[in-house]
Protein backbone atom coordinates (compact mmCIF):
# COMPACT_ATOMS: atom_id res chain seq x y z
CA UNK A 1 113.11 -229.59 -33.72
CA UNK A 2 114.12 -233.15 -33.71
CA UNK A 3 116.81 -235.13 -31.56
CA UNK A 4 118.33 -236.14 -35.00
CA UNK A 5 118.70 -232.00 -36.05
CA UNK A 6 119.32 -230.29 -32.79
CA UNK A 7 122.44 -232.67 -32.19
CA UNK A 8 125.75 -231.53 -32.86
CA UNK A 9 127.40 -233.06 -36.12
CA UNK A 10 130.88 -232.74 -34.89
CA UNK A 11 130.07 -235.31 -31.86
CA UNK A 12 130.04 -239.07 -31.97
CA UNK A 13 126.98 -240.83 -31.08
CA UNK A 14 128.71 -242.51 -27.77
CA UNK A 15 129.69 -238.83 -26.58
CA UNK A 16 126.23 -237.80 -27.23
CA UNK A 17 124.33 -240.79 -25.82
CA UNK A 18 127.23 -239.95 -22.29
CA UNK A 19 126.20 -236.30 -21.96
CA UNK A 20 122.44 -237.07 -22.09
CA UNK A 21 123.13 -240.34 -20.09
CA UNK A 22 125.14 -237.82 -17.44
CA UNK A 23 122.34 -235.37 -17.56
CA UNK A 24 119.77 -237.30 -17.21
CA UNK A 25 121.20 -239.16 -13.71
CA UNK A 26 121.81 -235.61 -12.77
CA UNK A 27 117.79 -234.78 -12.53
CA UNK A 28 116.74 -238.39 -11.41
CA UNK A 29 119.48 -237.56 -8.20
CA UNK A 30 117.85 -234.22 -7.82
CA UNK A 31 114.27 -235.86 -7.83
CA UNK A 32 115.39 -238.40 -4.97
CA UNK A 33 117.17 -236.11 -2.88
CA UNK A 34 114.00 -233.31 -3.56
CA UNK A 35 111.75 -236.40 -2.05
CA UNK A 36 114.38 -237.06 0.62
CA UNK A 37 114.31 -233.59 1.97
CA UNK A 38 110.59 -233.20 1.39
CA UNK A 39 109.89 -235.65 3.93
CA UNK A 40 112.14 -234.52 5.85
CA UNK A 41 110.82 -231.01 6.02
CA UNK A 42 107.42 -232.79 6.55
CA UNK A 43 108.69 -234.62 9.85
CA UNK A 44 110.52 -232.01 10.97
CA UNK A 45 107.70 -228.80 10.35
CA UNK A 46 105.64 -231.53 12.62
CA UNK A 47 107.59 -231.87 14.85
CA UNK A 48 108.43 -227.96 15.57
CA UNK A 49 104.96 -227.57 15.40
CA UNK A 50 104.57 -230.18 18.54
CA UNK A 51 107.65 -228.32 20.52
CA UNK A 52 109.13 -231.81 20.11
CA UNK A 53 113.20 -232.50 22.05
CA UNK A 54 114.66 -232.52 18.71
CA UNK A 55 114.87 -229.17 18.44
CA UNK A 56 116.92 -226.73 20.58
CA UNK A 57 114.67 -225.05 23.16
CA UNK A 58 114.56 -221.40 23.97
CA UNK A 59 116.47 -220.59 20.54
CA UNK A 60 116.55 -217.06 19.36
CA UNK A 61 115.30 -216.50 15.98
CA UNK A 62 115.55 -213.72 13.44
CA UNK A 63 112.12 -213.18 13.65
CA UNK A 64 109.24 -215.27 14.72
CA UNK A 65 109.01 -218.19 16.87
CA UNK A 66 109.48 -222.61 16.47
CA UNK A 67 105.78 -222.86 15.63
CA UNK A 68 105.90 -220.68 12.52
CA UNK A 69 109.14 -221.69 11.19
CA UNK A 70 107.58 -225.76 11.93
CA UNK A 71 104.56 -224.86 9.44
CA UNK A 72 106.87 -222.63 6.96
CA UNK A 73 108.83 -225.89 6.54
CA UNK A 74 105.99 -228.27 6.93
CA UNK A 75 104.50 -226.46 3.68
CA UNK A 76 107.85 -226.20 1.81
CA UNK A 77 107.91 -230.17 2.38
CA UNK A 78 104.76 -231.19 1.37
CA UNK A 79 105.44 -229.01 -2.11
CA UNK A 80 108.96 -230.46 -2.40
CA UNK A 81 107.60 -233.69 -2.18
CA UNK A 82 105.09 -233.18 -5.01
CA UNK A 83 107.41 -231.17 -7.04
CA UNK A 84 110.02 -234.56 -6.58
CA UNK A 85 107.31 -236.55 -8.59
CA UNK A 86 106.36 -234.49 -10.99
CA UNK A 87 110.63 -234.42 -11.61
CA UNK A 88 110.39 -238.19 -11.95
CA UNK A 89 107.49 -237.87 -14.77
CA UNK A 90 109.64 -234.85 -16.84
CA UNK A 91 107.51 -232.62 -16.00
CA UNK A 92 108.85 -228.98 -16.87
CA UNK A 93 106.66 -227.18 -14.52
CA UNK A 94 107.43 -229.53 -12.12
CA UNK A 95 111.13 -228.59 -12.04
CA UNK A 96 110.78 -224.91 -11.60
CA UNK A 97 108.70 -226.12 -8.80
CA UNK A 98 111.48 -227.97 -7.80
CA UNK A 99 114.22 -225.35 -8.19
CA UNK A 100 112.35 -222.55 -6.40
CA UNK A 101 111.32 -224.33 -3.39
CA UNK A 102 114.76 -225.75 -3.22
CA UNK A 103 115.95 -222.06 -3.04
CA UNK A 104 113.26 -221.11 -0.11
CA UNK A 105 114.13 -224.01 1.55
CA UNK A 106 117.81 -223.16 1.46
CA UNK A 107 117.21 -219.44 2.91
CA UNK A 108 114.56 -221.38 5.67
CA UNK A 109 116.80 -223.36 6.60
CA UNK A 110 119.69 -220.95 7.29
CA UNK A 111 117.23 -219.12 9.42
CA UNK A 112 116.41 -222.68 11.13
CA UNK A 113 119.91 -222.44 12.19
CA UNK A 114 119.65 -221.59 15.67
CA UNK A 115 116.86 -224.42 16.51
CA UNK A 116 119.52 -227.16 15.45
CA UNK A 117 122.63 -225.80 13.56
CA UNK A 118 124.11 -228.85 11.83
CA UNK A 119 120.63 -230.20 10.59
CA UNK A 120 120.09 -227.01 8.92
CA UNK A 121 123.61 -226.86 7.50
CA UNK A 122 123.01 -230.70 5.82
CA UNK A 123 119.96 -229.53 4.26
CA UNK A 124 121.07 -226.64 3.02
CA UNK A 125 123.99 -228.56 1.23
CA UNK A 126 121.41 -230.99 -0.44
CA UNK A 127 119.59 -228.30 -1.40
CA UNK A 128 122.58 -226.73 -3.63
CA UNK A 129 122.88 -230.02 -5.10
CA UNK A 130 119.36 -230.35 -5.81
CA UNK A 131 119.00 -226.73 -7.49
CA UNK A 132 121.98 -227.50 -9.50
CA UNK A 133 120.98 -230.83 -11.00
CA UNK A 134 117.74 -228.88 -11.93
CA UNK A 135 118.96 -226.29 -13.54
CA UNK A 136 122.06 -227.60 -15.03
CA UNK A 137 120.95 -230.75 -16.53
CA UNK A 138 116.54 -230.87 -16.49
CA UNK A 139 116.32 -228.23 -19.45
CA UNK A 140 117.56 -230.46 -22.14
CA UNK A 141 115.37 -230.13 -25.08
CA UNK A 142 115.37 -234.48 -24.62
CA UNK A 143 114.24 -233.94 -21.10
């Protein structure tokens, strides 16, 4: 199906050429901020893994210890940081990618919470924002 045919008829071209416009800063946002917290991730898994002063020492976790939770999230950042540029290319795979280690990271990171509560609490925020400019606006058929 073309652009020309799938397009509504009832909508001018400047409302049309908006919405996509809209949509389309919504996924390049995601695919920053999906980079942004991929590195992230990446410093911070290293730097559990290393017991480094950033994080809060003796925390209690749900289960499991600083060193697992540092590779769990070391992983999930390496992935969202691949997943970010495959976003940036329009790659539909890519985006699942995108959107579903978005949504680990976000339940990670609220177990992260006792290591260093307000850290955990930012990413988790830009990790909504992330899995809704995914889903909401990167499954336009122009996409």
């Amino acid at each position: 199906m073309s652009a020309e045919t799938s397009r509504d008829p009832s909508r001018t071209d400047s409302a049309y050429d908006y919405a996509r416009a809209h949509g389309e800063g919504w996924v390049t946002f995601a695919g920053v901020m999906l980079m942004v917290v991929g590195v992230m991730n990446f410093i911070g898994g290293i730097s559990a893994i290393d017991n480094a002063n950033f994080w809060i020492k003796d925390a209690e976790f749900v289960f499991s210890d600083l060193n697992t939770w540092g590779w769990v999230i070391l992983i999930t950042g390496a992935v969202q940081v691949l997943a970010a540029l495959g976003v940036w290319v329009h790659n539909p795979f890519a985006r699942w990618l995108g959107v579903a280690f978005a949504s680990l990271n976000m339940l990670g990171q609220l177990l992260m919470l006792p290591a260093y509560p307000l850290w955990s609490l930012a990413l988790f925020a830009v990790d909504v924002l992330i899995v809704y400019g995914l889903i909401a606006y990167g499954g336009r058929e122009d996409y």
